[in-house]
N, C-alpha and C. Protein backbone atom coordinates (compact mmCIF):
# COMPACT_ATOMS: atom_id res chain seq x y z
N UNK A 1 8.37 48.07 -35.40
CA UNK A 1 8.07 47.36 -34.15
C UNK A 1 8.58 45.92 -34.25
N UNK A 2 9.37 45.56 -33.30
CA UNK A 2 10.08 44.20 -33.27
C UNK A 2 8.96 43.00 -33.18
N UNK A 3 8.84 41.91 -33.90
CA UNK A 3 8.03 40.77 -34.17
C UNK A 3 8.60 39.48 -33.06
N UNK A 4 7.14 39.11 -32.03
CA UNK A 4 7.53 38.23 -31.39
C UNK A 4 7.98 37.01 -32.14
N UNK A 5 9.01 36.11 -31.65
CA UNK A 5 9.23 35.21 -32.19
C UNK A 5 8.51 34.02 -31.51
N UNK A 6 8.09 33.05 -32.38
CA UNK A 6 7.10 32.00 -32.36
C UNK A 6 7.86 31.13 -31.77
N UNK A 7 7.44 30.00 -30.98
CA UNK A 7 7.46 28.86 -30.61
C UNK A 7 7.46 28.63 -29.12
N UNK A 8 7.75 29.87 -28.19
CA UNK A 8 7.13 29.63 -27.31
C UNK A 8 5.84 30.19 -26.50
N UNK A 9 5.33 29.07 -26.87
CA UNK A 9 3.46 28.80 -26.43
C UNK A 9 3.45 28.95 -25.03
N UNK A 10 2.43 29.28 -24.64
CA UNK A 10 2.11 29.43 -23.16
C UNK A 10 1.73 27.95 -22.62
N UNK A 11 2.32 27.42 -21.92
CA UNK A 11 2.05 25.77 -21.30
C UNK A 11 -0.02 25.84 -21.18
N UNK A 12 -0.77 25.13 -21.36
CA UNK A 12 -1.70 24.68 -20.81
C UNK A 12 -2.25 24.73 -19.47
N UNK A 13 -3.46 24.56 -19.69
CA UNK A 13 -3.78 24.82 -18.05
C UNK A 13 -3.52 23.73 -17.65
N UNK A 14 -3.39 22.90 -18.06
CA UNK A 14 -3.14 21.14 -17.37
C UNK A 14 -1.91 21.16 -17.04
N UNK A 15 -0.87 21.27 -17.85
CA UNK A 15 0.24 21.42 -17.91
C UNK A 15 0.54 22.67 -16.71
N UNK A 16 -0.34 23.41 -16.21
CA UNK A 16 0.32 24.82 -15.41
C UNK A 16 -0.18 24.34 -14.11
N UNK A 17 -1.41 23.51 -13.70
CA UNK A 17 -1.87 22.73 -12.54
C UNK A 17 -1.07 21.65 -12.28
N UNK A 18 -0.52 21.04 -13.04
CA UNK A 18 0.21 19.71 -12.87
C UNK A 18 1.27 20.33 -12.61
N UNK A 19 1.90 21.35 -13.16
CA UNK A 19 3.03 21.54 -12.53
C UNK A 19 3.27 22.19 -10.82
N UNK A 20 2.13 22.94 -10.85
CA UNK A 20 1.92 23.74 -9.58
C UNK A 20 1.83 22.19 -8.03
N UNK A 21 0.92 21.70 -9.04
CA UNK A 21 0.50 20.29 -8.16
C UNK A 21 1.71 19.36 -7.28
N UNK A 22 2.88 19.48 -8.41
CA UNK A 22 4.11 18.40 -8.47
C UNK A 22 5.01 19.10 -7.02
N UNK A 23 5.19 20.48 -7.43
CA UNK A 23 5.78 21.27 -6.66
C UNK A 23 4.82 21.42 -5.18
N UNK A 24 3.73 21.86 -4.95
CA UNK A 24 3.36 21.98 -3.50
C UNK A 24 2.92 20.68 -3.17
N UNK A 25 2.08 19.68 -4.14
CA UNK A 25 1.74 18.43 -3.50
C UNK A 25 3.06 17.62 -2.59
N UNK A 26 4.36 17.74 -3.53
CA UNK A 26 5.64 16.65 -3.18
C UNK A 26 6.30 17.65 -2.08
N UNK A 27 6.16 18.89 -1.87
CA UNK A 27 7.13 19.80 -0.89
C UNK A 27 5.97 19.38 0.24
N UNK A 28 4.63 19.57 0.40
CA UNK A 28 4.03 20.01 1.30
C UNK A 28 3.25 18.92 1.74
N UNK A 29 2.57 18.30 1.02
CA UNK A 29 1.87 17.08 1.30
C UNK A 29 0.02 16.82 0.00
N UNK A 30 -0.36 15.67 0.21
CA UNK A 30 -1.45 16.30 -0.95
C UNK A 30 -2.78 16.69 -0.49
N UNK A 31 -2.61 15.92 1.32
CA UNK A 31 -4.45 16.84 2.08
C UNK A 31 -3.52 18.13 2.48
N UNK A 32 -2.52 18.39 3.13
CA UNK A 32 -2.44 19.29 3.54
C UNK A 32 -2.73 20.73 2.38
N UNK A 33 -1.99 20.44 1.26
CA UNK A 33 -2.09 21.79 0.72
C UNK A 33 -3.70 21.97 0.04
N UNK A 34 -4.55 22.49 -0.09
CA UNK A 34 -6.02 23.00 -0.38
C UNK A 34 -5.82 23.11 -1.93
N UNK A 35 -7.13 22.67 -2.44
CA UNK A 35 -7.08 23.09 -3.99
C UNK A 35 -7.11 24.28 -4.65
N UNK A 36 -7.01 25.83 -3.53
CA UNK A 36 -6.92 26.94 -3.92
C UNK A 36 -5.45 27.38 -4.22
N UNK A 37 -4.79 26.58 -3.55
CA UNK A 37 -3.29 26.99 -3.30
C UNK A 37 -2.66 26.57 -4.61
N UNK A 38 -3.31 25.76 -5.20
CA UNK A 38 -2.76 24.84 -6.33
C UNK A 38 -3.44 25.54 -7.76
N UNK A 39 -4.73 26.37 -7.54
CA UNK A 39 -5.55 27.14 -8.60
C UNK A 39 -4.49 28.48 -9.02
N UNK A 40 -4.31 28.90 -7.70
CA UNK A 40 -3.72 30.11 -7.15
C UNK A 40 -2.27 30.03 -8.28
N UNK A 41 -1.25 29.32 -7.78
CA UNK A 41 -0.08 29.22 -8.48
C UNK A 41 -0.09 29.09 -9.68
N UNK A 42 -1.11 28.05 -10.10
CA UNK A 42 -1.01 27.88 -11.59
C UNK A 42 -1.76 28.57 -12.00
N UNK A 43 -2.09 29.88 -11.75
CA UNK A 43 -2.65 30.73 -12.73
C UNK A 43 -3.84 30.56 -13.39
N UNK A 44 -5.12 29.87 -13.38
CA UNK A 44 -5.92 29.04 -13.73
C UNK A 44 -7.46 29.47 -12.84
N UNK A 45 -8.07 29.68 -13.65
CA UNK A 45 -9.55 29.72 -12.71
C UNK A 45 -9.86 28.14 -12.59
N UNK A 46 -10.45 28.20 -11.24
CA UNK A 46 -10.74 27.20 -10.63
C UNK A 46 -11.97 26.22 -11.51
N UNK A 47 -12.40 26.68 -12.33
CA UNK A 47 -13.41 25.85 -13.78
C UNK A 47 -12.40 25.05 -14.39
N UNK A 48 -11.02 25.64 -14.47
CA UNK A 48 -10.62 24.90 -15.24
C UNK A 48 -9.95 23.53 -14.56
N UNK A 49 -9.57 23.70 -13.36
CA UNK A 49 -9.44 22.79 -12.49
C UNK A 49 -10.51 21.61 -12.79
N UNK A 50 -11.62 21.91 -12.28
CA UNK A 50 -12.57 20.81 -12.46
C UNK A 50 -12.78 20.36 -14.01
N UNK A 51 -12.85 21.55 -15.10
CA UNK A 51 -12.89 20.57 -16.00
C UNK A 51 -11.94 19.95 -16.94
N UNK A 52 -11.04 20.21 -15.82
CA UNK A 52 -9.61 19.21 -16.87
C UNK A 52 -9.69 18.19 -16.04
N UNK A 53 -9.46 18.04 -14.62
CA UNK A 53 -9.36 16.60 -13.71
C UNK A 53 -10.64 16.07 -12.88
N UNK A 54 -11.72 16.93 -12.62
CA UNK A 54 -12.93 16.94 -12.16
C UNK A 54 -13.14 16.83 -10.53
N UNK A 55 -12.08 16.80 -10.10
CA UNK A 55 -11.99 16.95 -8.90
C UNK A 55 -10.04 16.90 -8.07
N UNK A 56 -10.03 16.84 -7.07
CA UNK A 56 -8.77 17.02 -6.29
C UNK A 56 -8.39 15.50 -6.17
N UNK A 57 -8.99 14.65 -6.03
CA UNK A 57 -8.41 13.46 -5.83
C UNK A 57 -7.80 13.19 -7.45
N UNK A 58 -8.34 13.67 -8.81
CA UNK A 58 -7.96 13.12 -9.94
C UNK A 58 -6.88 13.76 -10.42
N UNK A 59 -6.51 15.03 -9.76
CA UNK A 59 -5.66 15.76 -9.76
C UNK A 59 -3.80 15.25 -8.50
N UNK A 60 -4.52 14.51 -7.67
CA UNK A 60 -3.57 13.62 -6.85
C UNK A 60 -2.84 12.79 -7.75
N UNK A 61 -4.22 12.01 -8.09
CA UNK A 61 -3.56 10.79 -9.20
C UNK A 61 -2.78 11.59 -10.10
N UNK A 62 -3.54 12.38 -11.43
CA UNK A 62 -2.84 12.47 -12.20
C UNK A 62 -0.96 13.11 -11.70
N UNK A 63 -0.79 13.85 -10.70
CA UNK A 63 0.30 13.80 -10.00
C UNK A 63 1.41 13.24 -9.87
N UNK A 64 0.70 11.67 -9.46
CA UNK A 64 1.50 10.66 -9.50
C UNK A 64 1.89 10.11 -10.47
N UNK A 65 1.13 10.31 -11.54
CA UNK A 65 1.08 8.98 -12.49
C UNK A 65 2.38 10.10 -13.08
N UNK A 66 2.91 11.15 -13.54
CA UNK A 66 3.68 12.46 -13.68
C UNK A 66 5.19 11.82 -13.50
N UNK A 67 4.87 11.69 -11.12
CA UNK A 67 5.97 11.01 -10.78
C UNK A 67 6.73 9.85 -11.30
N UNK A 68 5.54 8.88 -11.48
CA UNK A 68 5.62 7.32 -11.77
C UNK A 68 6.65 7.30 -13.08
N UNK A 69 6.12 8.60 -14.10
CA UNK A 69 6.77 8.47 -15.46
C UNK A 69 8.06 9.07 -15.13
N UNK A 70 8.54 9.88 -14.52
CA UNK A 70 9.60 10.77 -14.29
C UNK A 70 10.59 9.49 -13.75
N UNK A 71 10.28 9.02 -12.58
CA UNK A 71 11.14 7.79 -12.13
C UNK A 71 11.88 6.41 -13.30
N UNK A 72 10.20 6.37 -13.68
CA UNK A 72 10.37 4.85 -14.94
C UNK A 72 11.47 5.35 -15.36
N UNK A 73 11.44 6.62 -16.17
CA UNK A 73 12.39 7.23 -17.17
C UNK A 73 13.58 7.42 -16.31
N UNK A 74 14.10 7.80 -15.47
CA UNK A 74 15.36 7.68 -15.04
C UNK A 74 16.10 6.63 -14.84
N UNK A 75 14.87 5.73 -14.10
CA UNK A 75 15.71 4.21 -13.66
C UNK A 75 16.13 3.47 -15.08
N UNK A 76 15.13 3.64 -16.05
CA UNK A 76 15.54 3.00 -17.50
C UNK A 76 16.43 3.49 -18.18
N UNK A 77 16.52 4.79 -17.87
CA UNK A 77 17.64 5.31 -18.58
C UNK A 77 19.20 4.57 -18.11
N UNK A 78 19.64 4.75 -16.35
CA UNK A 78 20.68 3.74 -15.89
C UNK A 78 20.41 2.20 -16.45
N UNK A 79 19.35 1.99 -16.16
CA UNK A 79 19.53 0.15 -16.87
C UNK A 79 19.94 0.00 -18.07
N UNK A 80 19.60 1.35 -18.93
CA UNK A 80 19.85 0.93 -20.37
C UNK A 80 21.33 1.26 -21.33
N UNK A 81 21.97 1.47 -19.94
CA UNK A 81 23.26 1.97 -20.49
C UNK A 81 23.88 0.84 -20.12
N UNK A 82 23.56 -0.45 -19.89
CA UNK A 82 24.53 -1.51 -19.61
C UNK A 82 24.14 -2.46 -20.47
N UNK A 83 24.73 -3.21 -20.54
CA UNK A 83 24.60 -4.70 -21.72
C UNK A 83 24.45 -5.77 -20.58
N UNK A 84 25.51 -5.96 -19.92
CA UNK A 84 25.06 -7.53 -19.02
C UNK A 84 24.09 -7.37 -18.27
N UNK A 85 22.96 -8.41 -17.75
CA UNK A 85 22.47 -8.72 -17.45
C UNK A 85 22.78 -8.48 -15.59
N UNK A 86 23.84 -8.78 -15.06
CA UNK A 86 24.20 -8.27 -13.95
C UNK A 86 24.36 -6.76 -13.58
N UNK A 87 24.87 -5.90 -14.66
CA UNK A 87 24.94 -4.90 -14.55
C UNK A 87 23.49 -4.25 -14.38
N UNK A 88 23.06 -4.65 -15.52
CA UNK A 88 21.53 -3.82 -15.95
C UNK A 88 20.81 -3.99 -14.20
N UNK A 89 20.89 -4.69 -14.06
CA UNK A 89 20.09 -4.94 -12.35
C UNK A 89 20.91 -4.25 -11.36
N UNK A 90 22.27 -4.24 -11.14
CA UNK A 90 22.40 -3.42 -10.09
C UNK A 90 22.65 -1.73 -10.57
N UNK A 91 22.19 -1.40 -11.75
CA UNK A 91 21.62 -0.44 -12.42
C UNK A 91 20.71 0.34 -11.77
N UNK A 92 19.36 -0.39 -11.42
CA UNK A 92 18.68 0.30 -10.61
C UNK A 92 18.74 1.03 -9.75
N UNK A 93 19.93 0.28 -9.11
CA UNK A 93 20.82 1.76 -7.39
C UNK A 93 21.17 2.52 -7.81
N UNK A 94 21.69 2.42 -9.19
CA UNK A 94 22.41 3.60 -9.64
C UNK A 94 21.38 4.67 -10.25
N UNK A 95 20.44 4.64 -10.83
CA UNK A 95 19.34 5.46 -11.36
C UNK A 95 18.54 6.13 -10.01
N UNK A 96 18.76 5.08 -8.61
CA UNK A 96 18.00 5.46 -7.56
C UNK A 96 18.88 6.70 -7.27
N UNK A 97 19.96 6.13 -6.78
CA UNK A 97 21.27 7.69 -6.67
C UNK A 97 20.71 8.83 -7.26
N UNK A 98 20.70 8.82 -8.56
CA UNK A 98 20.68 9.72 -9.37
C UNK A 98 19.28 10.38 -9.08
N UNK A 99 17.99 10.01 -8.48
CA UNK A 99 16.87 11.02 -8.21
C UNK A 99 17.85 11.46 -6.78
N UNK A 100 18.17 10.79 -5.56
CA UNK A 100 18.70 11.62 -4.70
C UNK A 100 19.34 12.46 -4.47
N UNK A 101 20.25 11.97 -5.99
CA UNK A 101 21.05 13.89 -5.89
C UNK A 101 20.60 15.31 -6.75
N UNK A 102 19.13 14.99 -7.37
CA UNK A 102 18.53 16.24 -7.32
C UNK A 102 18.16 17.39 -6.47
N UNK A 103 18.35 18.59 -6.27
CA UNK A 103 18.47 19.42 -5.27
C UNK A 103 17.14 19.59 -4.52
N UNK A 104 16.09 19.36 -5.59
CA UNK A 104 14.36 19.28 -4.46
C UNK A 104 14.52 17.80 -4.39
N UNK A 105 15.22 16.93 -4.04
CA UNK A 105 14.76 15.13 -3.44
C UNK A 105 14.41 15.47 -1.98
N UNK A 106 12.87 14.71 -1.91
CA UNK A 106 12.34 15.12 -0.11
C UNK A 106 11.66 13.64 -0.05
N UNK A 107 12.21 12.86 -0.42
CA UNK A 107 11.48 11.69 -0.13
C UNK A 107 10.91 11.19 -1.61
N UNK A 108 10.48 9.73 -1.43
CA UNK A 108 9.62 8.95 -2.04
C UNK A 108 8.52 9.51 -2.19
N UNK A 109 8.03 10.08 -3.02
CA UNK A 109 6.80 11.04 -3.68
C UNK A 109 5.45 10.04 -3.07
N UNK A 110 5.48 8.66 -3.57
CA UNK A 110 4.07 7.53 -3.55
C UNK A 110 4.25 7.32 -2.14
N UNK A 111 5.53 6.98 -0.98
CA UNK A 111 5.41 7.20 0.40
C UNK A 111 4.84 7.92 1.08
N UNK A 112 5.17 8.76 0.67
CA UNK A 112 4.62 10.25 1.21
C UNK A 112 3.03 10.24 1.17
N UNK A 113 2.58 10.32 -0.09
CA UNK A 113 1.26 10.35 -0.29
C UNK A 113 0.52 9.48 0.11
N UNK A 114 1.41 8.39 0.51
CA UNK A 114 0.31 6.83 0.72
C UNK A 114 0.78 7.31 2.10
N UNK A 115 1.04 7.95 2.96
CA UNK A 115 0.97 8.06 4.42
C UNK A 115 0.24 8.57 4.78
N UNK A 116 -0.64 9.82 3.83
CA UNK A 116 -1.66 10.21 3.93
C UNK A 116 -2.77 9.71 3.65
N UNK A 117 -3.02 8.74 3.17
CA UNK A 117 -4.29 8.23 1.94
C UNK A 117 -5.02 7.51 3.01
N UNK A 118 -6.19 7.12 2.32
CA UNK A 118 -6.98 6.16 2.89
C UNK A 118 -7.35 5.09 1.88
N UNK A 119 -7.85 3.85 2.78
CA UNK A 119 -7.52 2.99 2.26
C UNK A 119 -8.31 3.06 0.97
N UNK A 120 -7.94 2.42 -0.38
CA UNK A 120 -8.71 2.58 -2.11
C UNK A 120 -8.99 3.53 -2.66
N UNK A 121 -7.80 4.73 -1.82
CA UNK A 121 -8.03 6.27 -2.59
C UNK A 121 -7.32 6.30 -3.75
N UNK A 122 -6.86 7.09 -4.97
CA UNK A 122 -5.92 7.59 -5.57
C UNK A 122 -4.83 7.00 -5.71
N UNK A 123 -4.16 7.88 -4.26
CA UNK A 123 -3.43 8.29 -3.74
C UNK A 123 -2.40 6.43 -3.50
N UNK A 124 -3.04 5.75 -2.65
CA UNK A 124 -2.95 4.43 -2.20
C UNK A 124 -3.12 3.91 -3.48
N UNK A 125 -3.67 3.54 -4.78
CA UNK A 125 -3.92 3.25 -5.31
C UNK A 125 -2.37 3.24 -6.64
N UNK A 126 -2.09 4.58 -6.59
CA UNK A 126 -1.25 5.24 -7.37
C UNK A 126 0.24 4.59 -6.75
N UNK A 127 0.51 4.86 -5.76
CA UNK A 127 1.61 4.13 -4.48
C UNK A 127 1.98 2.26 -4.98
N UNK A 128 0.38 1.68 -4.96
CA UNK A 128 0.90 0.03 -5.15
C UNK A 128 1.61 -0.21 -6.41
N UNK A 129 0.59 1.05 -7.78
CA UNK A 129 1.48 0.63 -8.98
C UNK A 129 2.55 0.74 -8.99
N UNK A 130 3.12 1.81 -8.55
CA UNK A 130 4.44 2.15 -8.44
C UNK A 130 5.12 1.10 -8.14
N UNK A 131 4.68 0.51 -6.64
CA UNK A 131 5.40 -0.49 -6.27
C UNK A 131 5.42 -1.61 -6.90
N UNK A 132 4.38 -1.86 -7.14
CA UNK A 132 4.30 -3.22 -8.16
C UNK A 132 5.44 -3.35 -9.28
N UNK A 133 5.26 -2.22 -10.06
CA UNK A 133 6.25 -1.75 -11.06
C UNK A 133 8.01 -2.17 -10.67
N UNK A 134 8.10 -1.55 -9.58
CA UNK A 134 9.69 -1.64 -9.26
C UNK A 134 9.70 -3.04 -9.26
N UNK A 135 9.00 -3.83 -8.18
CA UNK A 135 9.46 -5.12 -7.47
C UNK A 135 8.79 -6.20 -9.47
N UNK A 136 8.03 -5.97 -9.96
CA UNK A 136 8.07 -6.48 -11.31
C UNK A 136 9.67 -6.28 -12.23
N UNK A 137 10.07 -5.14 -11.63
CA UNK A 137 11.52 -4.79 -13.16
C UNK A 137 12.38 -5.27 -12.17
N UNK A 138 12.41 -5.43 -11.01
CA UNK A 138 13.48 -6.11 -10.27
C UNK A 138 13.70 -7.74 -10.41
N UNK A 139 12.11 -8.39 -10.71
CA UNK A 139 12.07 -9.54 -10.42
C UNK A 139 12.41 -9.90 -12.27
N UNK A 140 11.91 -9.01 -13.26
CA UNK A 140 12.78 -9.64 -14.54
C UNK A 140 14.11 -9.39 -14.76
N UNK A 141 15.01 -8.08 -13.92
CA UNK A 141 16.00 -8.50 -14.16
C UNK A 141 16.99 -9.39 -13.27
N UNK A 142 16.37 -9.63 -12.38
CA UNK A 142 17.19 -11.10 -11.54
C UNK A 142 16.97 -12.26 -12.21
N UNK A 143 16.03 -12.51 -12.75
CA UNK A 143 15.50 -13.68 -13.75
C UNK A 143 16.74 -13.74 -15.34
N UNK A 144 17.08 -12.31 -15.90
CA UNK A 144 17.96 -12.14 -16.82
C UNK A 144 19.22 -13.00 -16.50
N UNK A 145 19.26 -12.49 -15.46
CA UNK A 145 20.83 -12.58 -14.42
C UNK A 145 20.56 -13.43 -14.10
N UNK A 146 20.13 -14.43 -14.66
CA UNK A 146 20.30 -15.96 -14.01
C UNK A 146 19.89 -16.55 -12.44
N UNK A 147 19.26 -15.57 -11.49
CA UNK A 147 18.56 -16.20 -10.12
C UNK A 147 17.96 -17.56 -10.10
N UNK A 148 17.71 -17.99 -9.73
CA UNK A 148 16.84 -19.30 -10.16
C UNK A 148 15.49 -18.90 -9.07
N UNK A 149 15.35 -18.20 -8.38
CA UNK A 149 14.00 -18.14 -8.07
C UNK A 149 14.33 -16.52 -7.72
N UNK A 150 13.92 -15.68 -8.92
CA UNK A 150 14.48 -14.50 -9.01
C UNK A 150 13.12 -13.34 -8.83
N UNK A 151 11.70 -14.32 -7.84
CA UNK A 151 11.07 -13.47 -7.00
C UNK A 151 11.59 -12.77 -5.63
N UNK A 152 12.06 -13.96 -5.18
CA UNK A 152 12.46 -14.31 -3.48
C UNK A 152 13.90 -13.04 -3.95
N UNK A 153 14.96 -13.05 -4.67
CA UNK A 153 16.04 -12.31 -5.04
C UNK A 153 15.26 -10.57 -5.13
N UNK A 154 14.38 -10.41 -5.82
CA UNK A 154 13.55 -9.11 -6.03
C UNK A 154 12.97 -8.71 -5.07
N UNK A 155 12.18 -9.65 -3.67
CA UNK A 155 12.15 -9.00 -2.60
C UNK A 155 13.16 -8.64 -1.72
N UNK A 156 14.23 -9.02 -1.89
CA UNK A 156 15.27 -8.80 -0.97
C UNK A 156 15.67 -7.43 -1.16
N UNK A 157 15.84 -7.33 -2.96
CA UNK A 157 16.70 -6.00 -3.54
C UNK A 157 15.39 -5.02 -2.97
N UNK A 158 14.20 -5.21 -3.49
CA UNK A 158 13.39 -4.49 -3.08
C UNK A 158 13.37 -3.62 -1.71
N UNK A 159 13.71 -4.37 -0.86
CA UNK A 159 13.81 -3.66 0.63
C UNK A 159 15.22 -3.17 0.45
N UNK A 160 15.55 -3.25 0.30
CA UNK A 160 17.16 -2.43 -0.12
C UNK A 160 16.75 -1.43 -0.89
N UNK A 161 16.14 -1.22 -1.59
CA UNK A 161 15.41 -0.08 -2.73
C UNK A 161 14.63 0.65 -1.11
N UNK A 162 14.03 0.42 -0.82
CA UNK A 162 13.47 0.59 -0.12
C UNK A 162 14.00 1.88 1.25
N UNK A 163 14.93 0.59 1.51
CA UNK A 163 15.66 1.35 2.81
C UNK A 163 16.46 2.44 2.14
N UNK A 164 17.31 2.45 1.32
CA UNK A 164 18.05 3.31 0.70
C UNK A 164 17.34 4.99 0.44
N UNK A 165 16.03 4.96 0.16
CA UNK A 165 15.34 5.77 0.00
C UNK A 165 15.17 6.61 1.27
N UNK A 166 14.81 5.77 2.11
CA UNK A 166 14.56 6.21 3.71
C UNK A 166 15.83 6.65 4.16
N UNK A 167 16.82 6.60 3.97
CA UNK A 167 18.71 6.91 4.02
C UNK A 167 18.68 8.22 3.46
N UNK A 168 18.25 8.12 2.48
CA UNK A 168 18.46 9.23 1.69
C UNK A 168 17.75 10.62 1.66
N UNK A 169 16.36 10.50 2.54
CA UNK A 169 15.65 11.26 2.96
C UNK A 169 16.20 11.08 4.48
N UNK A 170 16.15 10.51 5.34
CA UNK A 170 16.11 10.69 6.69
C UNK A 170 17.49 11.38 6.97
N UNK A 171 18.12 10.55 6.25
CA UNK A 171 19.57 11.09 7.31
C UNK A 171 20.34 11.66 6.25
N UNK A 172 19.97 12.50 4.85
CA UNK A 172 20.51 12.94 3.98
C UNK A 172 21.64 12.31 3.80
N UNK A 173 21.43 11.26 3.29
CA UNK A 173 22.71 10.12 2.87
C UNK A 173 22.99 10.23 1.58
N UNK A 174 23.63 10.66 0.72
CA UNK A 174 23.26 10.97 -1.07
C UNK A 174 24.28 9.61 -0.93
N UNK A 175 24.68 8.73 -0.22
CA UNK A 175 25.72 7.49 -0.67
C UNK A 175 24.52 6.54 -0.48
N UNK A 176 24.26 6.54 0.20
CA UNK A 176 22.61 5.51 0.39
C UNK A 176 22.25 4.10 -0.82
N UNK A 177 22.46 5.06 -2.07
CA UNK A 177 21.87 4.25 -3.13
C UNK A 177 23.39 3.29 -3.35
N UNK A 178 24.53 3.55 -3.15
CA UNK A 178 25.76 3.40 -3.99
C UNK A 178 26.13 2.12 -3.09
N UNK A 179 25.52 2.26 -1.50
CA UNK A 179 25.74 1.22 -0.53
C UNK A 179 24.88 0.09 -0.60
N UNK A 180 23.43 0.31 -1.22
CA UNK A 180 22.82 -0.23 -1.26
C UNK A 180 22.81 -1.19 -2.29
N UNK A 181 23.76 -0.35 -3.43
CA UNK A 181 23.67 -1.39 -4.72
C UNK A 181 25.37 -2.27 -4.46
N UNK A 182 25.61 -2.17 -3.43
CA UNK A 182 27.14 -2.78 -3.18
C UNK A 182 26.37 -4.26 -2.29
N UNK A 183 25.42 -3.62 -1.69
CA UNK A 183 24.49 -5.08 -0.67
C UNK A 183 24.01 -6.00 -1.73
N UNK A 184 23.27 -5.06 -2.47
CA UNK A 184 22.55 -5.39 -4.16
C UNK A 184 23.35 -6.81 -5.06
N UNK A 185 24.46 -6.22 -5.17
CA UNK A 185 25.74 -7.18 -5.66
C UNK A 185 26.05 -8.40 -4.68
N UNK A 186 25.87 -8.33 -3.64
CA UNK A 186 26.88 -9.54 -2.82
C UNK A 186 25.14 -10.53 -2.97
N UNK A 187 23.98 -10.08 -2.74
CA UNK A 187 22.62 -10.98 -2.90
C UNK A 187 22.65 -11.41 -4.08
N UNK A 188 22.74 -10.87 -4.82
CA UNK A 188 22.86 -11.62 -6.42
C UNK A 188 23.99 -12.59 -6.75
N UNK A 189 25.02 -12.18 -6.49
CA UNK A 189 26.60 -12.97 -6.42
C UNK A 189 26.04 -14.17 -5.46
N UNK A 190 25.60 -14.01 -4.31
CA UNK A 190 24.85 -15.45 -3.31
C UNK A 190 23.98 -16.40 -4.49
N UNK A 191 23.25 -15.71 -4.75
CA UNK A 191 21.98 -16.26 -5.72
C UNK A 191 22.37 -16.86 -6.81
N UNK A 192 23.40 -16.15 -7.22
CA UNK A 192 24.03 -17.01 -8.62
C UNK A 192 24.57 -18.27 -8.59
N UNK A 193 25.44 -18.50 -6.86
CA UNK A 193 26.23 -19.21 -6.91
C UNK A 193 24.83 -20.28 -6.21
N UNK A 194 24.35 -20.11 -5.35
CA UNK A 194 22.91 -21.35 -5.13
C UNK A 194 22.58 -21.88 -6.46
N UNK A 195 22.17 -20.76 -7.67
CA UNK A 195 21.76 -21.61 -9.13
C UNK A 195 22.47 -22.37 -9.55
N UNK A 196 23.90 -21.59 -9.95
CA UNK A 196 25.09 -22.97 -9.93
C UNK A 196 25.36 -24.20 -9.63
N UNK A 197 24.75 -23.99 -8.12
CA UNK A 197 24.72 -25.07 -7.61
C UNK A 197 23.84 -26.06 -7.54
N UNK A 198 22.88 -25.28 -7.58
CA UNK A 198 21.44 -26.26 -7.94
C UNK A 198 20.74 -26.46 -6.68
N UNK A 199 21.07 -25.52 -5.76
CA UNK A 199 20.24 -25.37 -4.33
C UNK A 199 19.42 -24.29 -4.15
N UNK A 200 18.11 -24.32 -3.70
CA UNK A 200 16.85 -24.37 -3.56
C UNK A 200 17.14 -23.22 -2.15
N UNK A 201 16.66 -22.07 -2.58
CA UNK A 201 16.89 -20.99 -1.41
C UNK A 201 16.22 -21.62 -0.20
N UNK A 202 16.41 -21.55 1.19
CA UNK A 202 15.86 -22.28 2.61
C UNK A 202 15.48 -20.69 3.13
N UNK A 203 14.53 -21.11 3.94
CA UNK A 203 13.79 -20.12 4.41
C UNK A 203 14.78 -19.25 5.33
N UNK A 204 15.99 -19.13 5.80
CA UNK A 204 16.75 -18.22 5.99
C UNK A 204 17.05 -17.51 4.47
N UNK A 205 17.27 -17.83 3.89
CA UNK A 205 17.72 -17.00 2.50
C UNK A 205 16.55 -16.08 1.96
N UNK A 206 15.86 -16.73 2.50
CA UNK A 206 14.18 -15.82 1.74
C UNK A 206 14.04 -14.75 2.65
C-alpha cells in the first residue's frame, strides 16, 4: 500500500475562515455576506468560528489586518528594489499597478469596507490604519527625497494614490497607477526645485 507523503498539513481552521473571509468578504461585501456563508465555505463548525475570533466583527478585522499585510508587502517589495531616494517614492505607483493587475482586483479592500461601517467599528477602524500607514510611508519618503515640507508633498501623492485606485476599479484602467506615478514625478520634481530654492510652499501649492 502506497505511503502518504508528509508535509502537506491540512490549513487550520483560522487559516480556512480567513481565507473563505478574504474571498466573499472582498468579492461581496462584509454586512452583506452572513457568517454562515463564511462557516459554510471554510469547512468549519460554527464553534470554531467563535472560538478562534469570537465574533463577526473580529473576524472583519482580522480580514483586514490579512489585507493591510498583503499590500505593505507588495508596495515594499517595489520600494525596495530601488536605491534613490526619488525612485523609492515614485515606487509606490508602481507596487500600486502591480495589485491592479491581479485578476480578482475589485477595488480598495479598506474602501469598500469603510463604506459599509459605522462609525468606531472594526471595519472603520481597520480602513484609518491603513490609511494612516500609506500617507506615513509617503510622507518619509518625500522627506528622503529631499521635500522640504514633505507632509503637504504626501498629501498631494496621497490623493493621487487615491484617485488612481478609483481609475482602476471604476473605469478598469490597469494604466491608472503608471499615470499617476508620472503626476507623482512632476509634484516632487516642483517640490524639489521650491527646496532648492528655499521657498516656502503658498497655499495654492498645498
Amino acid at each position: 500500500m502506497a505511503v502518504k507523503e508528509a508535509g502537506a498539513a491540512r490549513p487550520s481552521a483560522r487559516e480556512r475562515l480567513l481565507a473563505a473571509a478574504n474571498e466573499l468578504f472582498y468579492n461581496e461585501g462584509v454586512h452583506t455576506v452572513g457568517i454562515d456563508r463564511v462557516i459554510e465555505q471554510a469547512g468549519v463548525a460554527k464553534a470554531s468560528l467563535y472560538n478562534t475570533f469570537g465574533s463577526k466583527d473580529e473576524l472583519v478585522r482580522a480580514y483586514l489586518e490579512t489585507r493591510h499585510a498583503s499590500v505593505t508587502q507588495r508596495i515594499m517589495q517595489a520600494v525596495d528594489r530601488y536605491d534613490t531616494p526619488r525612485e523609492r517614492l515614485l515606487a509606490v505607483f508602481e507596487g500600486q499597478g502591480e495589485l491592479f493587475a491581479q485578476p480578482d482586483y475589485r477595488g480598495c479592500a479598506f474602501a469598500r469596507a469603510s463604506a459599509e461601517s459605522h462609525p468606531g467599528d472594526p471595519a472603520e477602524r481597520a480602513a484609518e490604519g491603513y490609511r494612516r500607514w500609506v500617507r506615513d510611508l509617503l510622507t518619509e519618503l518625500a522627506a528622503q527625497a529631499g521635500a522640504s515640507e514633505p507632509e503637504v508633498l504626501a498629501r498631494q501623492l496621497h490623493l493621487l494614490y487615491d484617485g488612481s485606485g478609483q481609475a482602476a476599479r471604476m473605469d478598469h484602467d490597469l494604466a491608472a497607477a503608471a499615470a499617476a506615478r508620472a503626476a507623482a514625478a512632476d509634484l516632487l520634481d516642483a517640490a524639489l526645485a521650491r527646496a532648492a530654492a528655499g521657498r516656502t510652499p503658498t497655499a495654492v501649492d498645498k
